[in-house]
N, C-alpha and C. Protein backbone atom coordinates (compact mmCIF):
# COMPACT_ATOMS: atom_id res chain seq x y z
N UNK A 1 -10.91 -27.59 42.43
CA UNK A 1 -11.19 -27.69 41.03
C UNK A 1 -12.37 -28.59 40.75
N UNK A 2 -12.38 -29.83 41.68
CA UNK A 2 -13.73 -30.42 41.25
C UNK A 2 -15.05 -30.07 41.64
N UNK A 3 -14.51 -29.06 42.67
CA UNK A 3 -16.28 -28.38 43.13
C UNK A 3 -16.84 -27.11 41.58
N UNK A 4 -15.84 -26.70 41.15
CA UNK A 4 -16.24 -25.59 39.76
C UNK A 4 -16.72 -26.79 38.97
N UNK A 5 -15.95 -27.90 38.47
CA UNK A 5 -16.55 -28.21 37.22
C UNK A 5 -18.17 -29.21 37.93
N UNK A 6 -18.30 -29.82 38.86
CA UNK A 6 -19.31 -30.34 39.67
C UNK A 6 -20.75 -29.11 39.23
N UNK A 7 -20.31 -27.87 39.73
CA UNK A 7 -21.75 -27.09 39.06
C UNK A 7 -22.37 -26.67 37.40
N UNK A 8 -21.26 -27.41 36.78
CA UNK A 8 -21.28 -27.16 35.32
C UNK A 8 -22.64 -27.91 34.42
N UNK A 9 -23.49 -27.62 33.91
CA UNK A 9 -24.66 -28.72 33.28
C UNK A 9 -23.99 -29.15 32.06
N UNK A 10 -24.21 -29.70 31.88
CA UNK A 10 -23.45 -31.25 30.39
C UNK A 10 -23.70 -29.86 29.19
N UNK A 11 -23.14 -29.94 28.52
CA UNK A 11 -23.33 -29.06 27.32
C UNK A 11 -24.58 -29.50 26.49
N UNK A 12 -25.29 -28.34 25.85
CA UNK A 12 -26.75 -28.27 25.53
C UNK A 12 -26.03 -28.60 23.65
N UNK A 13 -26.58 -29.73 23.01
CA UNK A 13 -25.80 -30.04 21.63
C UNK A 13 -26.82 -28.81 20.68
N UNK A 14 -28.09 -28.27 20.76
CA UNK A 14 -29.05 -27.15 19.90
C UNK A 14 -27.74 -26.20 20.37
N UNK A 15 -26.98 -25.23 21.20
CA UNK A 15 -25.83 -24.41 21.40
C UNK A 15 -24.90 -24.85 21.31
N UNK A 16 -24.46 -25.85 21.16
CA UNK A 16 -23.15 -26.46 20.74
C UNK A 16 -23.05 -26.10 18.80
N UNK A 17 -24.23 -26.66 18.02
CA UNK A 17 -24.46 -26.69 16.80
C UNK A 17 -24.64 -25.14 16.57
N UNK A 18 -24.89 -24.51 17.28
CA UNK A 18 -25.30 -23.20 17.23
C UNK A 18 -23.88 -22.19 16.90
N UNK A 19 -23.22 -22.71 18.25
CA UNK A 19 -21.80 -21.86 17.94
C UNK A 19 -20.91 -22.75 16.69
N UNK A 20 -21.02 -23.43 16.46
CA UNK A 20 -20.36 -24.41 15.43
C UNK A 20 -20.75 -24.01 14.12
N UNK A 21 -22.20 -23.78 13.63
CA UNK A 21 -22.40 -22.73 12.81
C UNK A 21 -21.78 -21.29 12.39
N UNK A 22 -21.97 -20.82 13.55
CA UNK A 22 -21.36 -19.59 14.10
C UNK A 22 -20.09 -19.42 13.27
N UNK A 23 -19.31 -20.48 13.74
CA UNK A 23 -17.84 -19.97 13.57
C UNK A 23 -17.65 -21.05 11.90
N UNK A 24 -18.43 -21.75 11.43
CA UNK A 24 -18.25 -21.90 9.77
C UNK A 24 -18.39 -21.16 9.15
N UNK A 25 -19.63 -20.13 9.56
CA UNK A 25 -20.28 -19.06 8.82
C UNK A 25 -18.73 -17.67 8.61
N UNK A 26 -17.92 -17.51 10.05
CA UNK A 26 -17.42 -16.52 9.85
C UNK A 26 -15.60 -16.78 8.97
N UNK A 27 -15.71 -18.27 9.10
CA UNK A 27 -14.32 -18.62 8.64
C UNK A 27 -14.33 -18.34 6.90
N UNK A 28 -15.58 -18.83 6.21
CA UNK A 28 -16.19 -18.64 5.37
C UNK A 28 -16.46 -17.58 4.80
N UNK A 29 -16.69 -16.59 5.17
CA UNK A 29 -17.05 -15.07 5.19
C UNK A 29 -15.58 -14.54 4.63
N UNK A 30 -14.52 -14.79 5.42
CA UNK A 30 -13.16 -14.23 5.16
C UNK A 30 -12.04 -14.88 4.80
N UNK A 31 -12.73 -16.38 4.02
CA UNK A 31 -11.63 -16.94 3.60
C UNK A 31 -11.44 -16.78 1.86
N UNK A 32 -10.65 -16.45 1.39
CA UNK A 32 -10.84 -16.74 0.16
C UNK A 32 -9.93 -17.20 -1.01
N UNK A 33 -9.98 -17.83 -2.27
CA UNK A 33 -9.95 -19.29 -3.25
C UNK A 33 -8.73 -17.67 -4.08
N UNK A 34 -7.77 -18.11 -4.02
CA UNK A 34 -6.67 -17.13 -4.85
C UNK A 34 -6.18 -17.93 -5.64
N UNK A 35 -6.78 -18.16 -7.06
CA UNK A 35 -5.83 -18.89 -8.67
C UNK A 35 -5.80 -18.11 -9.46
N UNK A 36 -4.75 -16.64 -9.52
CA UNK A 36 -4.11 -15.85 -10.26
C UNK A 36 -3.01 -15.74 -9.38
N UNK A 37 -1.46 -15.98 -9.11
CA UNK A 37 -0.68 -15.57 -8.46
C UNK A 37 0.35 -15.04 -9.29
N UNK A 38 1.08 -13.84 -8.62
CA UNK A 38 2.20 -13.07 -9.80
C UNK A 38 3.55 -12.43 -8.85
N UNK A 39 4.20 -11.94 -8.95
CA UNK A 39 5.37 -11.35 -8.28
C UNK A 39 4.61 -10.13 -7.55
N UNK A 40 5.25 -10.01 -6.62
CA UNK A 40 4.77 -8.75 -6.01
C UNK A 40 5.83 -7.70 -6.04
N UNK A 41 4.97 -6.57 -6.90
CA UNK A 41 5.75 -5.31 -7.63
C UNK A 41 6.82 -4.28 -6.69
N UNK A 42 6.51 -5.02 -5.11
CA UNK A 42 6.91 -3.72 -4.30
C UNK A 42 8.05 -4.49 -3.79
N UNK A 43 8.52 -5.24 -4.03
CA UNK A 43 9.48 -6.45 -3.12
C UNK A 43 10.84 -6.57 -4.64
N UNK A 44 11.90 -6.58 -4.12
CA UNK A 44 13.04 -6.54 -4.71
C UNK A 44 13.34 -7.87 -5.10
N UNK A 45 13.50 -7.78 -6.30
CA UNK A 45 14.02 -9.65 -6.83
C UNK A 45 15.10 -9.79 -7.09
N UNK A 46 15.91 -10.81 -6.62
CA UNK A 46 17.37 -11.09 -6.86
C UNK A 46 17.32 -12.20 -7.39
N UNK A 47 18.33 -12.01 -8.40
CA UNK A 47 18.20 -13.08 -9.92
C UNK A 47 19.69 -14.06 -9.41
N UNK A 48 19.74 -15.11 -9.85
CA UNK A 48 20.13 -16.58 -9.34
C UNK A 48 21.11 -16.78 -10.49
N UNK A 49 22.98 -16.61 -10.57
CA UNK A 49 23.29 -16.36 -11.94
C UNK A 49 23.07 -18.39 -11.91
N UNK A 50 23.44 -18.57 -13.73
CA UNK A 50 23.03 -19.44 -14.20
C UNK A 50 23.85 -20.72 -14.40
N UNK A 51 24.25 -21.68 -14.29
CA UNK A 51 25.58 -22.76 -14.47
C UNK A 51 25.88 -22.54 -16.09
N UNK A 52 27.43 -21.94 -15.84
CA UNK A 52 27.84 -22.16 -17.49
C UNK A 52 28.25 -23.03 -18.36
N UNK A 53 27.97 -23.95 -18.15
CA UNK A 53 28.37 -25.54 -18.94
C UNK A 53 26.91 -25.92 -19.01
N UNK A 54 25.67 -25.52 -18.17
CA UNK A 54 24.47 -26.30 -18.53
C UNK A 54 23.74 -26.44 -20.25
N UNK A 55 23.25 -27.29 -20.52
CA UNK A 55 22.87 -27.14 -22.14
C UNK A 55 21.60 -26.48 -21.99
N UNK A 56 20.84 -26.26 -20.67
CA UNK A 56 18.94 -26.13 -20.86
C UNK A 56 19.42 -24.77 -20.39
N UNK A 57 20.80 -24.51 -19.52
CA UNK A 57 20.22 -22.91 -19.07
C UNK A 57 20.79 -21.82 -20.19
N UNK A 58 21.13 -22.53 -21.42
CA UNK A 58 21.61 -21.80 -22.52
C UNK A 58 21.00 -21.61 -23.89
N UNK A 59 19.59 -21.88 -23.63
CA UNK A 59 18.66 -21.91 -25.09
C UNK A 59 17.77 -20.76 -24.39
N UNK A 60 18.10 -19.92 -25.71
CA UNK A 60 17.48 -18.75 -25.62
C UNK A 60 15.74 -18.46 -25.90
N UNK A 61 15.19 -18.42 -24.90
CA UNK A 61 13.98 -17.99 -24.54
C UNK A 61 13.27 -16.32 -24.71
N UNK A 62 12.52 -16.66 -25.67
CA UNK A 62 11.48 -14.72 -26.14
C UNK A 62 11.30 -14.65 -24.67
N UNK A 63 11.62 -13.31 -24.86
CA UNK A 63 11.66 -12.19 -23.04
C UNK A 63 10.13 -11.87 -22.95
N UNK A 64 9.62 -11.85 -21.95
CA UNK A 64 7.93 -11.46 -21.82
C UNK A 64 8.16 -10.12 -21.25
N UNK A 65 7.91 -9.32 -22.17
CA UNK A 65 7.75 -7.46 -21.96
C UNK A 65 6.91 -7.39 -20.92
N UNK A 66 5.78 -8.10 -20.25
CA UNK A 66 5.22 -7.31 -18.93
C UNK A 66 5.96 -8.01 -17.76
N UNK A 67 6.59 -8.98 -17.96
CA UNK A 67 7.16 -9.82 -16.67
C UNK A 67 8.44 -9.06 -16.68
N UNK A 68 9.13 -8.16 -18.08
CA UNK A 68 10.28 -7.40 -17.60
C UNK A 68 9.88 -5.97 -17.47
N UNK A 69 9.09 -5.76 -17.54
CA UNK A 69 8.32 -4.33 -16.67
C UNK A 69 7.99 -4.35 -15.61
N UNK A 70 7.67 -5.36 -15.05
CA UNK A 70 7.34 -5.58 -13.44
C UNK A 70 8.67 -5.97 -12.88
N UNK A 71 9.62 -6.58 -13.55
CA UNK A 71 10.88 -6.70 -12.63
C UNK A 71 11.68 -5.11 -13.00
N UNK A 72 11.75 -4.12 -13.84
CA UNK A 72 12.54 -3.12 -13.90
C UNK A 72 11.42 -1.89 -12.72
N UNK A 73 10.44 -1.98 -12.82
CA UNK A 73 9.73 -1.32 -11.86
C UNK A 73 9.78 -1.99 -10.44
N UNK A 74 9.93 -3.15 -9.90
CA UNK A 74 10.19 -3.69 -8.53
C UNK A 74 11.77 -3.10 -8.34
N UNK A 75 12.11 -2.48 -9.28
CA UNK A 75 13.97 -2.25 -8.79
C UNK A 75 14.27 -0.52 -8.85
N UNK A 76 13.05 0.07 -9.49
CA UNK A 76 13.35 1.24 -9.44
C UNK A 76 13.28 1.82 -7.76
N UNK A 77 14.02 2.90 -7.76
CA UNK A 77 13.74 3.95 -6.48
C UNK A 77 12.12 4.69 -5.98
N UNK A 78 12.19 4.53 -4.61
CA UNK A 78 10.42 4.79 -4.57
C UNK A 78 10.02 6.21 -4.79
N UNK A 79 11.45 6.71 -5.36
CA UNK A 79 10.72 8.21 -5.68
C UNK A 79 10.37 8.08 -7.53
N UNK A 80 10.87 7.11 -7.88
CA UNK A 80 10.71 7.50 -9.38
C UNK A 80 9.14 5.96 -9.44
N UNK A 81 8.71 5.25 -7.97
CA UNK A 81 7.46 4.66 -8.41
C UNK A 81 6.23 5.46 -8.27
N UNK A 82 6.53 5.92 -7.14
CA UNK A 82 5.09 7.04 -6.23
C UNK A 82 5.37 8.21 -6.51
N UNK A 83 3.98 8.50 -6.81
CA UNK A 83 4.23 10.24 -6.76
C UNK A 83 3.95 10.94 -5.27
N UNK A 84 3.91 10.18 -4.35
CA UNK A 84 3.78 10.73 -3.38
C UNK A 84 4.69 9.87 -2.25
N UNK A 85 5.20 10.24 -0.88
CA UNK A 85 5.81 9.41 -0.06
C UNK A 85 4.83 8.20 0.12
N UNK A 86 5.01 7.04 0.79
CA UNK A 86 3.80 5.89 1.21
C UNK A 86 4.08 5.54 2.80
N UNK A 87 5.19 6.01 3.05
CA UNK A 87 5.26 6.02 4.55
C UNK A 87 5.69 6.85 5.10
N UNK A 88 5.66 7.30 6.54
CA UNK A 88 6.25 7.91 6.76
C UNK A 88 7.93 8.87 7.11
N UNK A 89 8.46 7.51 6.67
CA UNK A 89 10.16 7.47 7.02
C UNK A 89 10.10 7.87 5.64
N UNK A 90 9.89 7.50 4.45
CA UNK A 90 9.80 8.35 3.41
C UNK A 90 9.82 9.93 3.38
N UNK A 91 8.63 10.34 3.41
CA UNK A 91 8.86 11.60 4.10
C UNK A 91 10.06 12.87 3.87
N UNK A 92 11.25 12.06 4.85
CA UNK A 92 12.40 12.65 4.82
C UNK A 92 13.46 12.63 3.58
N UNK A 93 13.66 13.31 3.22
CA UNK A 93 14.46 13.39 2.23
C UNK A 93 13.54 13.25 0.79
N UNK A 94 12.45 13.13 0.36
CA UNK A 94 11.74 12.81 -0.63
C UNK A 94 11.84 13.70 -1.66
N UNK A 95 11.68 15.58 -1.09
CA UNK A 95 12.21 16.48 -2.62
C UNK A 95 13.64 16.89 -2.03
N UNK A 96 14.29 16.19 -3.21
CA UNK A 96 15.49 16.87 -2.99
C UNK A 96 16.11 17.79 -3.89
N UNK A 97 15.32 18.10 -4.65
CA UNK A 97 15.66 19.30 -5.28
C UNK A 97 15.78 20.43 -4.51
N UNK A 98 16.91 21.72 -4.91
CA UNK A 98 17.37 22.49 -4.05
C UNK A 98 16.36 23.69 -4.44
N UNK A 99 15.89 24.21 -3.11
CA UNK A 99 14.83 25.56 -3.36
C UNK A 99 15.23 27.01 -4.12
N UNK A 100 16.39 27.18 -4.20
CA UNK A 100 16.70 28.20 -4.52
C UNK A 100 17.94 27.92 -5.68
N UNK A 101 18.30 28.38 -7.02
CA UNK A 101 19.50 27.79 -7.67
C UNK A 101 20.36 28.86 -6.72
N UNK A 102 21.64 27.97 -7.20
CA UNK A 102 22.86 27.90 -6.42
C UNK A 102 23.79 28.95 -6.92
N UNK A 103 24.01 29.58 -7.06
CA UNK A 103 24.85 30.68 -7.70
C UNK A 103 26.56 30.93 -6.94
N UNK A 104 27.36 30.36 -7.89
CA UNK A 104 28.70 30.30 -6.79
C UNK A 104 29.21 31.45 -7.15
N UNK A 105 28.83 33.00 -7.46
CA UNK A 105 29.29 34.03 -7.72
C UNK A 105 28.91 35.01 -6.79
N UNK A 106 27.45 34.44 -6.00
CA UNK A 106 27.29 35.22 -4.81
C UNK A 106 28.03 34.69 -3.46
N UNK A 107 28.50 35.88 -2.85
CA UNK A 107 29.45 35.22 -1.70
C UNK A 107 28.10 35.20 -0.79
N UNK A 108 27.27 35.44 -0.64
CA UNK A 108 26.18 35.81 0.43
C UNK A 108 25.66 33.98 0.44
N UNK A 109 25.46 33.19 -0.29
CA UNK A 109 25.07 32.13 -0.23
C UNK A 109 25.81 30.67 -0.64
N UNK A 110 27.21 31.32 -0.78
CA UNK A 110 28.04 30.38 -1.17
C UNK A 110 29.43 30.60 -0.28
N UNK A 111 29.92 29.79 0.67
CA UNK A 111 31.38 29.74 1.55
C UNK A 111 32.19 28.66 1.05
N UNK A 112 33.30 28.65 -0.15
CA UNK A 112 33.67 27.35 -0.70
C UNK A 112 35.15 27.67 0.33
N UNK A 113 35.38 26.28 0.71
CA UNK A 113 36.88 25.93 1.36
C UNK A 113 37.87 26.94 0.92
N UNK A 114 38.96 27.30 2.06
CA UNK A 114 39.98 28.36 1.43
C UNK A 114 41.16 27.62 2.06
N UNK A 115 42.05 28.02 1.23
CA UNK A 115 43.60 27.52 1.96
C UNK A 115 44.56 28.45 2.55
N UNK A 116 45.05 28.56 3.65
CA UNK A 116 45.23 29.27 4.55
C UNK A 116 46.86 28.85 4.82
N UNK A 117 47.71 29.49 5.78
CA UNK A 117 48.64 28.79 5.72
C UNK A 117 48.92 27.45 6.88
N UNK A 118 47.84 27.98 7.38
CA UNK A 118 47.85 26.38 8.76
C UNK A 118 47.24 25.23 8.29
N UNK A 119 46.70 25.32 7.60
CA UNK A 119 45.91 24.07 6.70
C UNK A 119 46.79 23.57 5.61
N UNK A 120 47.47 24.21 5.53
CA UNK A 120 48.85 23.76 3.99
C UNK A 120 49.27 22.11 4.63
């Protein structure tokens, strides 16, 4: 081990400052200053019930219509958010509406349970 670091030359500080630049420039590039933060619409919120003897958790507060639009839309089903699947496990099962109506008067597409006498 001391013969590898023995051929090493002292570090050059003009390439030292060089890569040190380097990597301010790119931290910089892809960092960025976020002061708007809000619920995120796709994530399910579970509400915290309230102490019933408290006096502050019982004064009634005006409801904010977009903060209860974003919580009744974070709870809906992802077929009634997207009009389209967003993943692929989606996919399955997504129209479930039946292709053909159902007609229980044709025997050709309808076999309903019968009672027999071994099944009694």
């Amino acid at each position: 081990m001391a013969a590898r670091s023995a051929g090493k030359e002292p570090p050059d500080p003009v390439r030292q400052n060089r890569l040190l630049c380097e990597r301010v420039r790119k931290e910089l590039q892809y960092q960025g200053l976020h002061t708007q933060y809000g619920l995120n619409p796709l994530r399910r919120v579970h509400t915290i019930t309230k102490k019933p003897m408290s006096w502050h958790d019982n004064i009634e507060e005006p409801a904010d219509a977009k903060f209860l639009n974003l919580i009744h839309h974070a709870a809906l089903e992802p077929t009634k958010k997207y009009s389209e699947p967003q993943t692929e496990s989606q996919e399955i099962g997504w129209n479930t509406t039946p292709l053909i109506h159902m007609d229980r008067t044709d025997c050709r597409l309808y076999f309903p349970r019968q009672r027999t006498e071994i099944t009694k």
